[in-house]
C-alpha atoms as a PDB file:
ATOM      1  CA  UNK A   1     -28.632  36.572  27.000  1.00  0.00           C
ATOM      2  CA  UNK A   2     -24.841  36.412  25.806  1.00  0.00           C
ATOM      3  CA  UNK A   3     -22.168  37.059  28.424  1.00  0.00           C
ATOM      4  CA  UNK A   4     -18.713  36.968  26.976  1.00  0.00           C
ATOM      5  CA  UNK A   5     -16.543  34.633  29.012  1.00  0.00           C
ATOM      6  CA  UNK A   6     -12.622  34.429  28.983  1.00  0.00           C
ATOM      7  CA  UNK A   7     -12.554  35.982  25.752  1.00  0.00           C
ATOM      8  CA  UNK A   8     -15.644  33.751  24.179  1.00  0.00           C
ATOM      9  CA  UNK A   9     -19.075  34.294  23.514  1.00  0.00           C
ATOM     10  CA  UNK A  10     -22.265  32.370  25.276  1.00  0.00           C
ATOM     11  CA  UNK A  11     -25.176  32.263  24.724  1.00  0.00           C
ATOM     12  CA  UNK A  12     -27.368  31.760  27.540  1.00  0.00           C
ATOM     13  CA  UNK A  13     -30.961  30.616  28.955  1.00  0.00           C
ATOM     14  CA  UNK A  14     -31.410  31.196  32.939  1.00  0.00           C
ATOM     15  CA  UNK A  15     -33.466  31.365  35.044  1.00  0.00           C
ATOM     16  CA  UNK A  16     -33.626  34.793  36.698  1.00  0.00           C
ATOM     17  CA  UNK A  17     -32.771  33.351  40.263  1.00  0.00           C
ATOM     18  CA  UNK A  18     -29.100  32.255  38.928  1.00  0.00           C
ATOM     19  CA  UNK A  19     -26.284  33.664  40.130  1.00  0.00           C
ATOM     20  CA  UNK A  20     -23.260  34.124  38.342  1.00  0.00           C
ATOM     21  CA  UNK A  21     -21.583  31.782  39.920  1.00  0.00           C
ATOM     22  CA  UNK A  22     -23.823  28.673  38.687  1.00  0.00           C
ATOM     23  CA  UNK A  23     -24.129  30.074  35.575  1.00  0.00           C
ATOM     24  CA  UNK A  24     -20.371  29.638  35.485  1.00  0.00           C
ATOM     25  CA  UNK A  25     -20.087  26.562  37.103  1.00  0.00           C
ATOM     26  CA  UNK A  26     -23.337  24.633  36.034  1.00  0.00           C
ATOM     27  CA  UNK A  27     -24.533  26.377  32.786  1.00  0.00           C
ATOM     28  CA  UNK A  28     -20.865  27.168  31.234  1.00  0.00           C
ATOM     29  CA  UNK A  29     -18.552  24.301  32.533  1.00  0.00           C
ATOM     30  CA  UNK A  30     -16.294  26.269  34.140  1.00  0.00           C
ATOM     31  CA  UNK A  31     -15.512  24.706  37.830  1.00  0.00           C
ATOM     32  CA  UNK A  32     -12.568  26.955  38.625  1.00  0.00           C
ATOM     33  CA  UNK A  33     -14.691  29.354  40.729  1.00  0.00           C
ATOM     34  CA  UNK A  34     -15.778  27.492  43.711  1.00  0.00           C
ATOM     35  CA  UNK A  35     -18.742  27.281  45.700  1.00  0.00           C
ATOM     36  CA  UNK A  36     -17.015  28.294  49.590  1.00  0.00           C
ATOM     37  CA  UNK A  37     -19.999  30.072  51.764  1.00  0.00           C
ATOM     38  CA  UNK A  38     -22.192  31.513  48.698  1.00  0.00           C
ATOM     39  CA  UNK A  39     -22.897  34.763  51.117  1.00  0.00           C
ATOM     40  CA  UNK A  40     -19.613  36.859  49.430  1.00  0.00           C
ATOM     41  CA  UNK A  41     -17.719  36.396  52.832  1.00  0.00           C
ATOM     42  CA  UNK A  42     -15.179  33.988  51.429  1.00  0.00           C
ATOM     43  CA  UNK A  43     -13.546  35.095  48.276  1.00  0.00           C
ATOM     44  CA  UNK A  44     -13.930  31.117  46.817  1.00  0.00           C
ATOM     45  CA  UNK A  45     -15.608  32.680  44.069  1.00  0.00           C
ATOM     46  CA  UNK A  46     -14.109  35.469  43.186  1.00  0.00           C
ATOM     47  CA  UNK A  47     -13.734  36.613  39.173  1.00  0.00           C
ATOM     48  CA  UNK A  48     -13.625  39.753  37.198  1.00  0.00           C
ATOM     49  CA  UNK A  49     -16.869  40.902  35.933  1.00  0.00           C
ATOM     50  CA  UNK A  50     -15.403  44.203  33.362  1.00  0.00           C
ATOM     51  CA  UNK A  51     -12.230  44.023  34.616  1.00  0.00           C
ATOM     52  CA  UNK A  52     -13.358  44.474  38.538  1.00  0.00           C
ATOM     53  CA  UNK A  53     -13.317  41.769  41.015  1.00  0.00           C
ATOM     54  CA  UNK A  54     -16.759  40.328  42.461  1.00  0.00           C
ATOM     55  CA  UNK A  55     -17.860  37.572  44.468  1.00  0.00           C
ATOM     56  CA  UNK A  56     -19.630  35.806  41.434  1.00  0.00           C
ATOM     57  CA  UNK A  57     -22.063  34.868  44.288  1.00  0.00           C
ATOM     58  CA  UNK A  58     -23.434  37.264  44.659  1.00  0.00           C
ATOM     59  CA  UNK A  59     -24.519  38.709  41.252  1.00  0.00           C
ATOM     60  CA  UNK A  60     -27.341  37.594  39.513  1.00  0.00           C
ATOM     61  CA  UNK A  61     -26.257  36.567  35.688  1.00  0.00           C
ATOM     62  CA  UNK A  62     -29.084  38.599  34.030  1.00  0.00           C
ATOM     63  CA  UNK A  63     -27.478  41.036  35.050  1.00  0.00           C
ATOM     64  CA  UNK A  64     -24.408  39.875  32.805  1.00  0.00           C
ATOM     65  CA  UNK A  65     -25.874  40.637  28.905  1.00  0.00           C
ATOM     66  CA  UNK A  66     -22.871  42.365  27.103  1.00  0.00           C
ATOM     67  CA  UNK A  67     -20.516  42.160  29.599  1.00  0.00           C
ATOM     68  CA  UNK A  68     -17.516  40.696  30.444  1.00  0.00           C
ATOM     69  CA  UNK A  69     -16.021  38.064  32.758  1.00  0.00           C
ATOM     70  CA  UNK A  70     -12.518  36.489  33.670  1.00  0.00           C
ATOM     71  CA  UNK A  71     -12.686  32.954  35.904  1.00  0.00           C
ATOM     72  CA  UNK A  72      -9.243  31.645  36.851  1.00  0.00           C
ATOM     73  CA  UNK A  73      -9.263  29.747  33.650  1.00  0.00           C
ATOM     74  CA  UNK A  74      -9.270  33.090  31.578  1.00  0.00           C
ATOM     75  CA  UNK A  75      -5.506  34.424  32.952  1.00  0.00           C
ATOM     76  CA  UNK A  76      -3.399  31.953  30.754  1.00  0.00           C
ATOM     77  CA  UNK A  77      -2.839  30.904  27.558  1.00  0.00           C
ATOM     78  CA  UNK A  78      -3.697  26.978  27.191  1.00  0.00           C
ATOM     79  CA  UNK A  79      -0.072  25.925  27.694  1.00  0.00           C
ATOM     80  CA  UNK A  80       1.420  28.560  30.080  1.00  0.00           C
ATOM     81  CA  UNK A  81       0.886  30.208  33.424  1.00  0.00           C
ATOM     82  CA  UNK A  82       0.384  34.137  34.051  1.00  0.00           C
ATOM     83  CA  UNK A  83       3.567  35.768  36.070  1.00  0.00           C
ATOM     84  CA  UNK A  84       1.079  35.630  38.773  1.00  0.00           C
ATOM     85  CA  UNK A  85       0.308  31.920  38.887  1.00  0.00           C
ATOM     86  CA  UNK A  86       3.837  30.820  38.403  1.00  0.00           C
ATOM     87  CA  UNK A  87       4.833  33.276  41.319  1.00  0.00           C
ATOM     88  CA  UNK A  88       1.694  31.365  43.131  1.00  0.00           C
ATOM     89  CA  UNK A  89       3.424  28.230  42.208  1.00  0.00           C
ATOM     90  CA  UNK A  90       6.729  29.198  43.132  1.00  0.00           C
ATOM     91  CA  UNK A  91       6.009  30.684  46.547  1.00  0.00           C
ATOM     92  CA  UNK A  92       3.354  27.998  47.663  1.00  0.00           C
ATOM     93  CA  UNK A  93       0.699  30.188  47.348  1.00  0.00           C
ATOM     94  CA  UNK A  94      -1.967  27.446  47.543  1.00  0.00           C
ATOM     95  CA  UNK A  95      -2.477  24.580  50.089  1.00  0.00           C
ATOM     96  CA  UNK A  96      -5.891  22.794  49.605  1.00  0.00           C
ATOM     97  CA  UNK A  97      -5.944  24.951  46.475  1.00  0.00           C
ATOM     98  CA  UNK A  98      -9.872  25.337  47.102  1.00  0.00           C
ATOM     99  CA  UNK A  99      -8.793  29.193  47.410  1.00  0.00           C
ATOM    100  CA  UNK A 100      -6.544  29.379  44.808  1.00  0.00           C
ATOM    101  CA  UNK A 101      -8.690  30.277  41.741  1.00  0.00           C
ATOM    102  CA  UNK A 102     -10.539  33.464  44.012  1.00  0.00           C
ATOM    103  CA  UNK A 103      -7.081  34.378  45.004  1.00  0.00           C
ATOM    104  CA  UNK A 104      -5.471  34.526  41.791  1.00  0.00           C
ATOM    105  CA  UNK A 105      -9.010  36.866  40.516  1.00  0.00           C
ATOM    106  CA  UNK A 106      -8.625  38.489  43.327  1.00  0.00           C
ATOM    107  CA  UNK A 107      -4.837  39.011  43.121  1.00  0.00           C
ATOM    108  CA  UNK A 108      -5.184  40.452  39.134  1.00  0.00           C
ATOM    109  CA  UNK A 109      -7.739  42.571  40.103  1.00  0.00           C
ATOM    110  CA  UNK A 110      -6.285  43.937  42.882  1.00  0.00           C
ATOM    111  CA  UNK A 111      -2.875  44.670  41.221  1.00  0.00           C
ATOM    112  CA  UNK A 112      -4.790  46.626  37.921  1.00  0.00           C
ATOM    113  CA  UNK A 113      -6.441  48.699  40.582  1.00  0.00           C
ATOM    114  CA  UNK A 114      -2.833  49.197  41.779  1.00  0.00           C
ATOM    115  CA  UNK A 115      -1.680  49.715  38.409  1.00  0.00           C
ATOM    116  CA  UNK A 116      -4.913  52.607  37.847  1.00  0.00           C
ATOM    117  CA  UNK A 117      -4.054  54.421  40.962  1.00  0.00           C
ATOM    118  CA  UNK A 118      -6.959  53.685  43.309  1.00  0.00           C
ATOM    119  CA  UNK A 119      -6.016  53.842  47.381  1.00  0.00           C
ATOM    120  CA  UNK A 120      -6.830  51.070  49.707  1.00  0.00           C
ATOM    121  CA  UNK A 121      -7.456  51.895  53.583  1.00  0.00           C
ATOM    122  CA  UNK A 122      -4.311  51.644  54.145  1.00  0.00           C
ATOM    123  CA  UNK A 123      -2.318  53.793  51.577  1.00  0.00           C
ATOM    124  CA  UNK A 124      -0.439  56.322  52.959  1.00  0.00           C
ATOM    125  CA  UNK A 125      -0.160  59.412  50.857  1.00  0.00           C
ATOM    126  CA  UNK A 126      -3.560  59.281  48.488  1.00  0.00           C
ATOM    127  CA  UNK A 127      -1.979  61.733  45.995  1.00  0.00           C
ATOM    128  CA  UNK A 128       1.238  59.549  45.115  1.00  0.00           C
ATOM    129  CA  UNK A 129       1.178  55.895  43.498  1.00  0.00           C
ATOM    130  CA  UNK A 130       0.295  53.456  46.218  1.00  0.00           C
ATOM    131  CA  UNK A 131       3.284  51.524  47.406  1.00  0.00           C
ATOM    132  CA  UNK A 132       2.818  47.657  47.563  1.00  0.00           C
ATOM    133  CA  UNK A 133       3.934  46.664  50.857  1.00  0.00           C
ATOM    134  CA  UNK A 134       2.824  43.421  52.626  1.00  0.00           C
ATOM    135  CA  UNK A 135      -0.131  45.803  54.555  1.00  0.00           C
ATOM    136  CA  UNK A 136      -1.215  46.928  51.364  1.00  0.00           C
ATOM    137  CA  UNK A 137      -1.805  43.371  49.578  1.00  0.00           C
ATOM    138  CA  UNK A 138      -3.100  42.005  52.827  1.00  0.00           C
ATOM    139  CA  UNK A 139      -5.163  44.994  53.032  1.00  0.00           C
ATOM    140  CA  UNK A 140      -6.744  44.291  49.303  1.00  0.00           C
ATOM    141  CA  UNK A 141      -6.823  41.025  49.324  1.00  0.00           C
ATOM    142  CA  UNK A 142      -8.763  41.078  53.008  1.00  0.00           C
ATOM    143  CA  UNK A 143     -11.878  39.398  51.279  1.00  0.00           C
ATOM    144  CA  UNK A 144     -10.305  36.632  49.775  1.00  0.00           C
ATOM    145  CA  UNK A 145     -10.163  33.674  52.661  1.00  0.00           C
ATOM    146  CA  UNK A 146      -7.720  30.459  52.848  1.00  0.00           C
ATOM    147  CA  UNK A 147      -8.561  27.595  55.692  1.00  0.00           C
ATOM    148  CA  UNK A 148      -4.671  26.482  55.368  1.00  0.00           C
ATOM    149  CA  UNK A 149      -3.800  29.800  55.963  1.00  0.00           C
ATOM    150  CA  UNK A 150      -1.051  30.438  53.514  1.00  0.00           C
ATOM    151  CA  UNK A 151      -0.955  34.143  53.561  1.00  0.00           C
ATOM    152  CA  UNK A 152       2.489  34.709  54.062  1.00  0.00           C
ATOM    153  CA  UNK A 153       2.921  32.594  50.590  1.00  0.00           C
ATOM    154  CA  UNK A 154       0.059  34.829  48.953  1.00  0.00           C
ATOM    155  CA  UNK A 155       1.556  37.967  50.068  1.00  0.00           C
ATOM    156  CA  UNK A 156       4.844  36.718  48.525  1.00  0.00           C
ATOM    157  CA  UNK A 157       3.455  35.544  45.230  1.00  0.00           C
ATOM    158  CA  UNK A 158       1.274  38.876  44.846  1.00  0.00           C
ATOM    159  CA  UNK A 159       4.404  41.172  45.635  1.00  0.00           C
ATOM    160  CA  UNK A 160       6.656  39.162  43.409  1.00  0.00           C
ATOM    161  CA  UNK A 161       4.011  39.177  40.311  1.00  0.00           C
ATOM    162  CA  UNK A 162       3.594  43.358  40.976  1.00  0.00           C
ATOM    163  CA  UNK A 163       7.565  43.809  40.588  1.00  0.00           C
ATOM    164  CA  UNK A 164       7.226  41.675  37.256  1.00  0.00           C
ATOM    165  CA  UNK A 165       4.736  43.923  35.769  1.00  0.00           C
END
């Protein structure tokens, strides 16, 4: 199969039992996805598969032929961070940093579903633009995890890297 990854395409022999997520990390080289409870309740391994996030987990990588995927190593350039990492940096975003990479997916998915309109459970008015107040990130970013529980930083970085959009 060939799954396009960060912008490059790989070709691929799996077995049928991997998960994204292995295919990524064991298969591809790519370690920036991480391996938390591999049951989708953690967010450790979050990416965008077509532009949406998923828990790379949970999805099976034949599942992947012609498609597209962004891992935390796919948001920069080679020299330079995205808005959203430096805000990340700049707000101490990240602790352990085990997190980090879901977040971040998580974080630039979340803000192009922003960006297209969609509501979250906690919008307020479904037929105007969704407003990005600290309930709403925490809201979208509720399956994303962090043990050092730097949320308050998160919610900072995400709001910061919305307003530079």
């Amino acid at each position: 199969m060939t799954v396009e990854v960060n912008g490059s395409a790989h070709a691929v022999t799996l077995d049928n039992r991997t998960t994204l997520l292995d295919a990524l990390r064991e298969h591809l080289g790519l370690t920036g996805a991480k391996k938390g409870c591999d049951h989708g309740q953690c967010g450790s391994c979050t990416v965008l598969l077509d532009g949406r996030r998923v828990k790379s987990c949970l999805v099976l990588a034949v599942t992947l032929d012609g498609r597209s995927v962004v891992t935390v190593e796919g948001l920069a350039g080679p020299d330079e961070l995205s808005p959203l990492q430096a805000a990340f940096v700049a707000h101490d975003a990240f602790q352990c940093g085990y997190c980090t990479p879901g977040q971040l997916c998580s974080a630039r998915g979340m803000l192009d579903e922003v960006a297209r309109g969609w509501p979250s459970a906690v919008t307020d008015d479904l037929d105007a633009p969704a407003e990005l107040t600290d309930a709403e990130i925490r809201e979208r970013m509720a399956g994303n995890l962090c043990r050092c529980a730097a949320y308050p930083h998160i919610v900072a970085a995400v709001r910061e890297a919305a307003a530079t959009r």
